[in-house]
N, C-alpha and C. Protein backbone atom coordinates (compact mmCIF):
# COMPACT_ATOMS: atom_id res chain seq x y z
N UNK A 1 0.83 -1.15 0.00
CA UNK A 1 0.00 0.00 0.00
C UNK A 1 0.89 1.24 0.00
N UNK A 2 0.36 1.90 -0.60
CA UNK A 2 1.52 3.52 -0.95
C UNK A 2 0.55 4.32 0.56
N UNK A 3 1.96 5.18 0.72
CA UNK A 3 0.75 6.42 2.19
C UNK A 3 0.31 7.22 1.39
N UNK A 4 -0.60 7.80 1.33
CA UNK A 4 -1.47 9.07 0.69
C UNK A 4 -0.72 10.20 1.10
N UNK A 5 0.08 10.15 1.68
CA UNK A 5 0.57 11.72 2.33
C UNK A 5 1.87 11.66 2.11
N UNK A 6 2.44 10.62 1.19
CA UNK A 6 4.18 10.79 1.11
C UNK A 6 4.53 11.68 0.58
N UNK A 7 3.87 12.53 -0.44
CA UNK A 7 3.99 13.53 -1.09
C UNK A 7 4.40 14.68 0.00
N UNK A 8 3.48 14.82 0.99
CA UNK A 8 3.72 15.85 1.69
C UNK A 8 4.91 15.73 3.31
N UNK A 9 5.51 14.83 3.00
CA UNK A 9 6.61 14.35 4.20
C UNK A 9 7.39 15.51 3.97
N UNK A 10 8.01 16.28 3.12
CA UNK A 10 8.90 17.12 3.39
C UNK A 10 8.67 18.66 3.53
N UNK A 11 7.24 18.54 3.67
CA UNK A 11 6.55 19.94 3.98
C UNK A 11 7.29 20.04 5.58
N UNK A 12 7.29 21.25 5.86
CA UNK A 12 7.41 21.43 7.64
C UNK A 12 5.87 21.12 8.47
N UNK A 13 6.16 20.83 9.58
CA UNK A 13 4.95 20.92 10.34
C UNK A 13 4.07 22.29 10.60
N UNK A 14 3.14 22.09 10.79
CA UNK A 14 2.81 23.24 11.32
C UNK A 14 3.82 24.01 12.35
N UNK A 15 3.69 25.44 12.05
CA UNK A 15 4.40 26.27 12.78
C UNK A 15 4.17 26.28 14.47
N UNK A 16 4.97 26.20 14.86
CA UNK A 16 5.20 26.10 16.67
C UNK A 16 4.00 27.26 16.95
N UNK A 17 3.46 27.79 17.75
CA UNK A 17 2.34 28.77 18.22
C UNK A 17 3.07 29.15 19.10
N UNK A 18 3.17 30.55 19.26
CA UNK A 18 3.82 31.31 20.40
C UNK A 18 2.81 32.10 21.24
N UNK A 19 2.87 31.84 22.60
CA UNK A 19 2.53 32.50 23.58
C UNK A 19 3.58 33.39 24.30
N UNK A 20 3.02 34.21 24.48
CA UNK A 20 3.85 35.15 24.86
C UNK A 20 3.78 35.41 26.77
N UNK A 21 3.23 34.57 27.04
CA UNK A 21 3.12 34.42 28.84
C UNK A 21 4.19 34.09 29.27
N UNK A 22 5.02 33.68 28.42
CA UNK A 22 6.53 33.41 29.33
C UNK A 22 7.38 35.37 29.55
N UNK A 23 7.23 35.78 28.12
CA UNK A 23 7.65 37.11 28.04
C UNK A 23 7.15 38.15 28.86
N UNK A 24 5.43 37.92 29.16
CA UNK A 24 4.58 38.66 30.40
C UNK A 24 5.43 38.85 31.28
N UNK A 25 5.00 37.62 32.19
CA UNK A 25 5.90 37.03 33.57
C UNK A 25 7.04 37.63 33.29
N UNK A 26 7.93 37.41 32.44
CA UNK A 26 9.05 37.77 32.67
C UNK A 26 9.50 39.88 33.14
N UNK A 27 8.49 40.08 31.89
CA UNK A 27 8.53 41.78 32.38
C UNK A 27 7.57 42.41 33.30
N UNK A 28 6.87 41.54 34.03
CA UNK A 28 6.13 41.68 35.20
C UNK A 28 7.26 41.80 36.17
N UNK A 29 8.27 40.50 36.39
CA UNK A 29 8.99 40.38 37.58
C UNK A 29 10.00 41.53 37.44
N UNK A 30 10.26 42.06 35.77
CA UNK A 30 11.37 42.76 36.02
C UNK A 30 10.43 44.19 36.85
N UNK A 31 9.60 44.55 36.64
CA UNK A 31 9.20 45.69 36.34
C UNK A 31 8.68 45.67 38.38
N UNK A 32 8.34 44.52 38.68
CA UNK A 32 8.50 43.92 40.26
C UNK A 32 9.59 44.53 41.29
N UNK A 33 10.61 43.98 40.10
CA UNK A 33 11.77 43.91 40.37
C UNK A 33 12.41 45.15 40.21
N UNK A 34 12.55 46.33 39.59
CA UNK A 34 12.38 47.34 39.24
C UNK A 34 11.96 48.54 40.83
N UNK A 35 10.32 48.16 40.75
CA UNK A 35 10.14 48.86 41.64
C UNK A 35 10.22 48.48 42.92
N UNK A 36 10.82 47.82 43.11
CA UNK A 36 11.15 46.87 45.12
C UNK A 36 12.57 47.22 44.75
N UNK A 37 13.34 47.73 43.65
CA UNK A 37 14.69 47.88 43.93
C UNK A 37 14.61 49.79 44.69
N UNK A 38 13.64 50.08 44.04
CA UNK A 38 13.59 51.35 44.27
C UNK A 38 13.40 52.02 45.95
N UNK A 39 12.26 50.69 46.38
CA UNK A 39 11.76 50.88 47.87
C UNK A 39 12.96 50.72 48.64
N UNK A 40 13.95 49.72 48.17
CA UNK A 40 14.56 49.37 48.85
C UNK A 40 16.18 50.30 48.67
N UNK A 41 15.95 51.19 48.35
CA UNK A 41 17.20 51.96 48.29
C UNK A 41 16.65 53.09 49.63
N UNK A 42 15.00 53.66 49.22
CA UNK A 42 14.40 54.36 50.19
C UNK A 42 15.08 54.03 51.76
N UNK A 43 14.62 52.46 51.85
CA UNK A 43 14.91 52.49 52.84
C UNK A 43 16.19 52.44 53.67
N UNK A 44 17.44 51.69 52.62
CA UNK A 44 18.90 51.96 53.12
C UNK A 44 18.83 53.12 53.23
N UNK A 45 18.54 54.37 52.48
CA UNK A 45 18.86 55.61 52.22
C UNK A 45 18.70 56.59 53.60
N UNK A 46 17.28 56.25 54.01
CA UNK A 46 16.28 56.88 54.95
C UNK A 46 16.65 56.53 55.96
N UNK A 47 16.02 55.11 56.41
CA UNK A 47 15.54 54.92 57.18
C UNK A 47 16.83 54.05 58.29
N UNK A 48 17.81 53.32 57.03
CA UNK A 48 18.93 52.69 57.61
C UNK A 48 18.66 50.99 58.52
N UNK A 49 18.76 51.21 59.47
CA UNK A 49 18.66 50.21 60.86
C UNK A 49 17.38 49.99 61.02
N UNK A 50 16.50 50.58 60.20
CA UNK A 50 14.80 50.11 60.60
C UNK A 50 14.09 50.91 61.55
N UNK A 51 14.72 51.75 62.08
CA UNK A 51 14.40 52.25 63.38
C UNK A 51 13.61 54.00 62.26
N UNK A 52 12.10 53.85 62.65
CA UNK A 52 11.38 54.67 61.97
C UNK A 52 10.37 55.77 62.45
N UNK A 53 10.22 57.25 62.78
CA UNK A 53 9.37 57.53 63.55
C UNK A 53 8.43 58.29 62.33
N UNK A 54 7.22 58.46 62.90
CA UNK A 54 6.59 59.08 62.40
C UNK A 54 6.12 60.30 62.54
N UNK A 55 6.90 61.41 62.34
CA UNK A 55 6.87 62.77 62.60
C UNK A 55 7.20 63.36 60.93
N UNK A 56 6.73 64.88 61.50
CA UNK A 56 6.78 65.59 59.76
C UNK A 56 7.56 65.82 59.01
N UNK A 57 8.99 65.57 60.24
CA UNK A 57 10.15 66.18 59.41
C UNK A 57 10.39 64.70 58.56
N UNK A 58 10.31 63.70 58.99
CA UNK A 58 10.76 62.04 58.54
C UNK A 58 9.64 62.15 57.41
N UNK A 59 8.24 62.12 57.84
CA UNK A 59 7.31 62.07 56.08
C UNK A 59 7.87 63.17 55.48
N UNK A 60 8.10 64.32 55.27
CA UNK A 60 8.52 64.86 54.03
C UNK A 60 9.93 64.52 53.93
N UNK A 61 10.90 64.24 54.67
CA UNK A 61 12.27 64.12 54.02
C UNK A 61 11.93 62.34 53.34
N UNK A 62 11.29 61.68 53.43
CA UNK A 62 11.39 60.32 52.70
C UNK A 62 10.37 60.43 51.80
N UNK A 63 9.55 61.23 52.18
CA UNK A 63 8.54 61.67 50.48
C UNK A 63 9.63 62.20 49.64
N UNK A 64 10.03 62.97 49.99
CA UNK A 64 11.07 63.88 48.92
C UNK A 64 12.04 62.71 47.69
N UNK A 65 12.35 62.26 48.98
CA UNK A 65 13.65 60.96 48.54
C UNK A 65 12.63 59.91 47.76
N UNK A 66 11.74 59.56 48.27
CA UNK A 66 10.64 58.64 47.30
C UNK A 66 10.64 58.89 45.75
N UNK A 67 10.46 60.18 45.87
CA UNK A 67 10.02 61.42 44.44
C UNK A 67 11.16 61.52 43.37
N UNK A 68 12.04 61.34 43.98
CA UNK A 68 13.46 61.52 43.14
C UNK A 68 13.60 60.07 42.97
N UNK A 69 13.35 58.97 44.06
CA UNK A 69 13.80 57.76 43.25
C UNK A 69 12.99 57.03 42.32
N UNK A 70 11.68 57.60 41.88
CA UNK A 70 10.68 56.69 41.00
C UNK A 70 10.57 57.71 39.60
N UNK A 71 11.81 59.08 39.97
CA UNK A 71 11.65 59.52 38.59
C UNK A 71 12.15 58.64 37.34
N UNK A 72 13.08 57.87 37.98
CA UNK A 72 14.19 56.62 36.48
C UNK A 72 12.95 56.05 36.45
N UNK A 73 11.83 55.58 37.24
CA UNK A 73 11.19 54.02 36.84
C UNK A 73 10.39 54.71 35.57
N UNK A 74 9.57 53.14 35.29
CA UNK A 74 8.71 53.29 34.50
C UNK A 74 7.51 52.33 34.50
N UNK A 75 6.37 52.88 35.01
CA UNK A 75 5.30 51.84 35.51
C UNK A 75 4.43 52.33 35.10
N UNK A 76 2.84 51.73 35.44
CA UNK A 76 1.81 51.64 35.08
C UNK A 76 0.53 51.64 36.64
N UNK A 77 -0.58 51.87 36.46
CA UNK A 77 -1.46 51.94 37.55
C UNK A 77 -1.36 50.57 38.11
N UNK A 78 -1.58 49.82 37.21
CA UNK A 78 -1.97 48.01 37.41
C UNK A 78 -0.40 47.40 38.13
N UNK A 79 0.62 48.17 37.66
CA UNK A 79 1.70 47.78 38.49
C UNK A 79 1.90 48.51 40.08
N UNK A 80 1.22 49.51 40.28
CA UNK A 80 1.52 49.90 41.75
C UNK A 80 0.72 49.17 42.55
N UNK A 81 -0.50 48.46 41.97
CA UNK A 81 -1.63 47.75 42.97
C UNK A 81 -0.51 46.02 42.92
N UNK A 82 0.23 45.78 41.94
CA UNK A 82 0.71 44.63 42.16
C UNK A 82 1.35 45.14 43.05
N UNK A 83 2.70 45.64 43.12
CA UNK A 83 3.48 45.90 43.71
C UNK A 83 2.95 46.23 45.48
N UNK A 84 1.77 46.51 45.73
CA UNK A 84 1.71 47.17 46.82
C UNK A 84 0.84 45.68 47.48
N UNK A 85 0.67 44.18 46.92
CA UNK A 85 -0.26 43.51 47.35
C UNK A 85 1.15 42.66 47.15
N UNK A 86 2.25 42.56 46.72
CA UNK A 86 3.21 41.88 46.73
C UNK A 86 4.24 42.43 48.18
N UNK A 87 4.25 43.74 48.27
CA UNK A 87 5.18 43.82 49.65
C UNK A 87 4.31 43.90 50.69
N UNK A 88 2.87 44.00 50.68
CA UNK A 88 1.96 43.43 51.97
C UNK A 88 2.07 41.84 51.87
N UNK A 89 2.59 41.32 51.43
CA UNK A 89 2.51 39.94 51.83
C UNK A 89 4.16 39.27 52.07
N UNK A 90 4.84 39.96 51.72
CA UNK A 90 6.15 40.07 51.76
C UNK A 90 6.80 39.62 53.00
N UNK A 91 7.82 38.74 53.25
CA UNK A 91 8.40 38.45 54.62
C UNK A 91 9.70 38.82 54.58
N UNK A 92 10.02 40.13 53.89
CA UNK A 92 11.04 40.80 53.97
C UNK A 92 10.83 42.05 54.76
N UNK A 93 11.59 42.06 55.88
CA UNK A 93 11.81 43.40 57.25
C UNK A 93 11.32 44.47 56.56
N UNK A 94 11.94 44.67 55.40
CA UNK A 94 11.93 46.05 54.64
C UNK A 94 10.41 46.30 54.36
N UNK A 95 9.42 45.81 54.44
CA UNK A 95 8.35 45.55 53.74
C UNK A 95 7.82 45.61 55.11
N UNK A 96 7.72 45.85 56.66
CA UNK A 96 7.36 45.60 57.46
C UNK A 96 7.11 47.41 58.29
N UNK A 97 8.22 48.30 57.39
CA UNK A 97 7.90 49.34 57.72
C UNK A 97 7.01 50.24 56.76
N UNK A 98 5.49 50.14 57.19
CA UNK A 98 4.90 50.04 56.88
C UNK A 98 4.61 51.85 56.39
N UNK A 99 5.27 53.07 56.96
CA UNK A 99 5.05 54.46 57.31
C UNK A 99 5.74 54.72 55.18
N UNK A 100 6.74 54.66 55.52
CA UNK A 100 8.00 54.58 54.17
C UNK A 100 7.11 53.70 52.79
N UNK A 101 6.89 52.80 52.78
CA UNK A 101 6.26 51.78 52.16
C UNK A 101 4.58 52.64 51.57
N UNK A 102 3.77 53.17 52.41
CA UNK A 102 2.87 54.43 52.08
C UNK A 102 3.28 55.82 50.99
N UNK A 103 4.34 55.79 51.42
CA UNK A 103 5.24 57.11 51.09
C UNK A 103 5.35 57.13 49.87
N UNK A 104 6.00 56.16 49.95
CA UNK A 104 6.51 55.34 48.18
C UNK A 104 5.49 55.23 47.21
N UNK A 105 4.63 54.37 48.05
CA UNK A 105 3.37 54.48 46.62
C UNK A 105 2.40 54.99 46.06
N UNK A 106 2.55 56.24 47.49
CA UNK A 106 2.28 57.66 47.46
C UNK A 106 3.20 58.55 45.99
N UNK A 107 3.91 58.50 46.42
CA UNK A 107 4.83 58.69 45.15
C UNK A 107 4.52 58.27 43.47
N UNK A 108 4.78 57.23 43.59
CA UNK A 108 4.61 56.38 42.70
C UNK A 108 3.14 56.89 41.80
N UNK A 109 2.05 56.91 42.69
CA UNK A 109 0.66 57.90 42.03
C UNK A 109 0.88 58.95 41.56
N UNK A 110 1.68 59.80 42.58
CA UNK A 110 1.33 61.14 42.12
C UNK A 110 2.70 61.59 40.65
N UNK A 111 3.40 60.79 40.92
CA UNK A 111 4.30 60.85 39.79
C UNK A 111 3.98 60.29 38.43
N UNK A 112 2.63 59.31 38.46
CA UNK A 112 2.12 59.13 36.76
C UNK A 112 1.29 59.81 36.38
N UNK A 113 1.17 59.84 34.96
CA UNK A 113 0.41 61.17 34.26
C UNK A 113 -0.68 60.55 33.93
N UNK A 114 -1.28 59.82 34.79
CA UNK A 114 -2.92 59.47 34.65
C UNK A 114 -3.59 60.03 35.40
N UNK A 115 -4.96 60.27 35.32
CA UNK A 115 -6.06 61.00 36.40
C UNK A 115 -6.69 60.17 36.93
N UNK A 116 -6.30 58.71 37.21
CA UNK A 116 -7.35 57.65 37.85
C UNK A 116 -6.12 56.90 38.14
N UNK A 117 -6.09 55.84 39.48
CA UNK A 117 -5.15 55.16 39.83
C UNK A 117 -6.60 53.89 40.85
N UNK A 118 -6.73 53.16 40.95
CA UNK A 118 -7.58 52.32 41.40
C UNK A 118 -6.58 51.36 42.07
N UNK A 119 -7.01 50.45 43.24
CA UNK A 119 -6.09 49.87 44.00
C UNK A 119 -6.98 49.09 44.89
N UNK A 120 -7.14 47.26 44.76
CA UNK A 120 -7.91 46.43 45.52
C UNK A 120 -6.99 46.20 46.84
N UNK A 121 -7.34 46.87 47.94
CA UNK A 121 -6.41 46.41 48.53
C UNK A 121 -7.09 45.23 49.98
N UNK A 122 -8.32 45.13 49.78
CA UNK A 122 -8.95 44.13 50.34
C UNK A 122 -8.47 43.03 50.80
N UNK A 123 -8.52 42.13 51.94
CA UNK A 123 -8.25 41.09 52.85
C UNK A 123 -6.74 41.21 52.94
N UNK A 124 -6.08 42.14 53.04
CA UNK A 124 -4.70 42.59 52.93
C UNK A 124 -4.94 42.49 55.19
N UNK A 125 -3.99 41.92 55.88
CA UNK A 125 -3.96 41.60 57.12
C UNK A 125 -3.00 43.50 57.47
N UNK A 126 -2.41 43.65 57.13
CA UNK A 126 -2.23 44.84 57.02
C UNK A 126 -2.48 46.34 56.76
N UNK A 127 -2.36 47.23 57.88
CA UNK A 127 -3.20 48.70 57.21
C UNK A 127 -1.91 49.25 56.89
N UNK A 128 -2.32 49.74 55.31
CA UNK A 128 -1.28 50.34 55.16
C UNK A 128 -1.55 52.17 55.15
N UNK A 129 -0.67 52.99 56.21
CA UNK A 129 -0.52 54.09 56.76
C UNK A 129 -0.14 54.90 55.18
N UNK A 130 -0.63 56.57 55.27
CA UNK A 130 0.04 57.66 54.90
C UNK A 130 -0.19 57.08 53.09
N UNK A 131 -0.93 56.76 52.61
CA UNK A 131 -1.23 56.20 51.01
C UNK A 131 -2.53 58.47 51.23
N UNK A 132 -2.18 58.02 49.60
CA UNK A 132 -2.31 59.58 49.28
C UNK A 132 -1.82 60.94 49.59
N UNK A 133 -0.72 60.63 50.30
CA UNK A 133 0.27 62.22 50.83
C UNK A 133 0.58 62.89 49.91
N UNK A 134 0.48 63.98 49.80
CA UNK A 134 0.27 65.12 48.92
C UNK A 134 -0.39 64.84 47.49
N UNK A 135 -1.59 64.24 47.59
CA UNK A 135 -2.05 63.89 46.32
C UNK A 135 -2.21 65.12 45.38
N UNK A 136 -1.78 64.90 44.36
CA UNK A 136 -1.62 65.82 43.50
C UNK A 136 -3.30 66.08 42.82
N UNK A 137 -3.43 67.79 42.55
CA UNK A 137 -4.76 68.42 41.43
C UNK A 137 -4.90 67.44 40.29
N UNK A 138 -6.07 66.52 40.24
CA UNK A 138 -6.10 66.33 39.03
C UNK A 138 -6.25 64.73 39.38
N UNK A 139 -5.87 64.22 40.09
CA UNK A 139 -5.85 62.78 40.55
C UNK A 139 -7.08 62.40 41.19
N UNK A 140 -7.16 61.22 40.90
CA UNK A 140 -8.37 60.47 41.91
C UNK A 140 -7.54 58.95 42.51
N UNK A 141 -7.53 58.98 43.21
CA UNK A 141 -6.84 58.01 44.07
C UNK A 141 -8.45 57.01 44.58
N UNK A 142 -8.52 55.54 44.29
CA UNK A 142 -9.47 54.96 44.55
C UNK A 142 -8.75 53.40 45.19
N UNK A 143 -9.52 53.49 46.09
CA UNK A 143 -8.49 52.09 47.45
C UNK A 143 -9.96 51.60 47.48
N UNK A 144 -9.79 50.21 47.74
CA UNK A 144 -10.70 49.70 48.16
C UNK A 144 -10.15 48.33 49.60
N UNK A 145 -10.74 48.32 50.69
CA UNK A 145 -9.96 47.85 51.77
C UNK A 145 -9.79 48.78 52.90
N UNK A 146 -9.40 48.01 54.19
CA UNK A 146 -8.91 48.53 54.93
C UNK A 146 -7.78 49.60 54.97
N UNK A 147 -7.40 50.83 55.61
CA UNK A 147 -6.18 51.40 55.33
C UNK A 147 -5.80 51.94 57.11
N UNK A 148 -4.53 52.36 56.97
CA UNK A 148 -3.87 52.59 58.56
C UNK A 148 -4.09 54.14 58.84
N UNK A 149 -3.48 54.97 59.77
CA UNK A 149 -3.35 55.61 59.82
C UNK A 149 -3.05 57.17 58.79
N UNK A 150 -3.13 58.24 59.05
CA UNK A 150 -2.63 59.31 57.90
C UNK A 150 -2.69 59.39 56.61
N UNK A 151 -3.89 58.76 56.00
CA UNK A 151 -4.31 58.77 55.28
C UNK A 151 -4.68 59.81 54.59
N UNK A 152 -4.56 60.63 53.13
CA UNK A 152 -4.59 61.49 52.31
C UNK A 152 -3.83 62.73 53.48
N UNK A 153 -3.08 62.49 54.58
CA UNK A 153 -2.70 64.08 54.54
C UNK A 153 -2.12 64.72 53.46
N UNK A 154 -1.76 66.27 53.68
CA UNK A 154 -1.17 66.88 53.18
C UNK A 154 -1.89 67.40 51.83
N UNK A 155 -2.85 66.37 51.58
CA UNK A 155 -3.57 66.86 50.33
C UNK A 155 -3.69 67.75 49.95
N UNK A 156 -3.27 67.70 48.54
CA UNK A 156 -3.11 69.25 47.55
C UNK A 156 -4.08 69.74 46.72
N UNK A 157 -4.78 68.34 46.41
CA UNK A 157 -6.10 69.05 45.27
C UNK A 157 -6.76 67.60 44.64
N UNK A 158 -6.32 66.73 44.97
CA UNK A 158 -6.95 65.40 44.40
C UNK A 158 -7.85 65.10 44.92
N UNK A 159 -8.59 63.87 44.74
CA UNK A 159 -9.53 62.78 45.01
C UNK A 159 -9.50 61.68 45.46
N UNK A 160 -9.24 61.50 46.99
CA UNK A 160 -8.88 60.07 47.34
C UNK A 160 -10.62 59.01 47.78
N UNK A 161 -10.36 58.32 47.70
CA UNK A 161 -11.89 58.02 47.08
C UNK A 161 -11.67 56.02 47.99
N UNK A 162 -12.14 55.82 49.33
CA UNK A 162 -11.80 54.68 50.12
C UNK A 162 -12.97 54.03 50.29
N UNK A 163 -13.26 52.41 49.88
CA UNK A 163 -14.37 51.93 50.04
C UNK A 163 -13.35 50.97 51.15
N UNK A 164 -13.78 51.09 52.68
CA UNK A 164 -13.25 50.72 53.87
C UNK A 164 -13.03 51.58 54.90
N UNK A 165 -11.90 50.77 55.79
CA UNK A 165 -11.83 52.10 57.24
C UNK A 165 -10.89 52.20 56.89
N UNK A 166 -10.38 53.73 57.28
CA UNK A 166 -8.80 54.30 57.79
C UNK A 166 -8.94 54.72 59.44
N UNK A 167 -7.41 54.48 59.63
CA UNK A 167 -7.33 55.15 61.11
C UNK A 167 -7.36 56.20 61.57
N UNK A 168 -6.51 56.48 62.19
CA UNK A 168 -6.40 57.91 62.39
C UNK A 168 -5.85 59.17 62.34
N UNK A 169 -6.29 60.98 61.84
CA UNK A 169 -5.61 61.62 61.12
C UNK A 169 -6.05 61.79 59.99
N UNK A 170 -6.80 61.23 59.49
CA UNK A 170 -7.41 61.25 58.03
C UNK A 170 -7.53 62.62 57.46
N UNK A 171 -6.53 62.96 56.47
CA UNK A 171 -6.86 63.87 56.09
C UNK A 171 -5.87 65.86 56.87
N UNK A 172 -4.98 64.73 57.50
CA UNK A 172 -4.82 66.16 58.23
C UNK A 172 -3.77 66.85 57.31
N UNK A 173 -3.93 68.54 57.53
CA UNK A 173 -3.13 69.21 57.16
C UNK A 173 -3.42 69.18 55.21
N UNK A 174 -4.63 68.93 54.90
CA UNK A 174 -5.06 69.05 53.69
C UNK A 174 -5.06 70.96 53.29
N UNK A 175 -4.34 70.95 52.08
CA UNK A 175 -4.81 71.96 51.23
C UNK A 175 -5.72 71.92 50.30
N UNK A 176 -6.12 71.17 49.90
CA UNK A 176 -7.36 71.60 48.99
C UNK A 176 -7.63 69.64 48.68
N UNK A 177 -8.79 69.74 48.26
CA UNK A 177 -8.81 68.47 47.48
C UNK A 177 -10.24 67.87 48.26
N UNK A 178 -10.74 66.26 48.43
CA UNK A 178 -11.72 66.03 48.13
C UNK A 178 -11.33 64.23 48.96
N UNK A 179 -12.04 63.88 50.40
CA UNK A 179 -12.20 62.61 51.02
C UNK A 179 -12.81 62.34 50.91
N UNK A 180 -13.09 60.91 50.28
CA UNK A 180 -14.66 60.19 50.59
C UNK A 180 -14.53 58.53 50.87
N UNK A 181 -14.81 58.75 52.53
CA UNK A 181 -14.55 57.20 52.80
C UNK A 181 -16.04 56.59 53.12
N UNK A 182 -16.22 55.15 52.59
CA UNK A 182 -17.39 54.65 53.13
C UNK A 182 -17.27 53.47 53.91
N UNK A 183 -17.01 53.82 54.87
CA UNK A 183 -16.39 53.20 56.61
C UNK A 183 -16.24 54.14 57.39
N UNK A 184 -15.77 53.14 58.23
CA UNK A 184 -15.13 54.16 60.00
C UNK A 184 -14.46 55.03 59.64
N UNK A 185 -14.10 56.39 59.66
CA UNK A 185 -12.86 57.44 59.44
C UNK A 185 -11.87 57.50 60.22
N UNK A 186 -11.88 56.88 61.60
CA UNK A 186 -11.37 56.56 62.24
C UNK A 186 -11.45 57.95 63.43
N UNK A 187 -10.50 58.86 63.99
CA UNK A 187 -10.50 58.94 64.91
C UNK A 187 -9.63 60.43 64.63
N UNK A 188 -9.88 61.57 64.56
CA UNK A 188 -9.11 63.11 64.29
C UNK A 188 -9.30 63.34 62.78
């Protein structure tokens, strides 16, 4: 018996199919990787030995330093909500000071040129403190979850916009701008 298909034995196979999920992952972790290199200079820089207080002169001198170190990066909204649900779960020290870690991704918002930043930060065992500090005119900052302490101070003119509780301080020392939490506000 002859094969019906000998003719076509020296055709190639069909072409391999490429997915590109290996390439994702890969510029996810860099871009991970990227911005946890950045936190983590903050905090050699700042903070040193771990030892962290929370007073005005320490939030603006590590906001400042935040601001200057996320000018090299290059990210996206969808990467600060990874990034900020990756070092809340994090069992690295650095990731434990929780004041600095606010600061940063405080930063990180007000330094992209979008007017919407959205952020699930739900069943997170952690409140994370001082998220929206000096939110910039023009922003809407939207959290959903629990949050810590000092929340939107300093506010300049944005929209921080919280479906959950914050602690306490909410809002202090605001210049202009716009709170709307639907929870506890917590307490000052």
């Amino acid at each position: 018996m002859i094969n019906p298909f000998q003719e076509f034995k020296d055709r190639s196979v069909v072409p391999e199919k490429h997915i590109p999920l290996d390439e994702i992952l890969v510029s996810h972790n860099s871009m991970m990787d990227g911005l946890t290199e950045g936190y983590k200079h903050l905090i050699s820089d700042e903070v040193g030995e771990g030892v962290w207080r929370e007073d005005g002169d320490s939030i603006i001198r590590i906001y400042d330093r935040a601001e200057r170190l996320v000018r090299d990066l290059q990210w996206s909204a969808g990467d600060i909500e990874a990034f900020c649900l990756r070092s809340l779960q994090s069992d690295d020290p650095d990731f434990y000071l929780m004041g600095p870690l606010g600061l940063y991704v405080s930063a990180l918002c007000n330094a992209l040129k979008v007017d919407l930043v959205s952020m699930n930060l739900k069943g997170q065992e952690l409140r994370l403190p001082l998220l929206g500090y000096r939110l910039r005119d023009g922003l809407t900052l939207k959290l959903e979850g629990n949050l810590g302490d000092l929340i939107g101070i300093s506010l300049a003119g944005g929209h921080l916009m919280i479906s959950g509780n914050v602690g306490r301080y909410l809002g202090a020392g605001m210049g202009g701008g716009r709170i709307d939490v639907d929870g506890d506000a917590g307490r000052f």
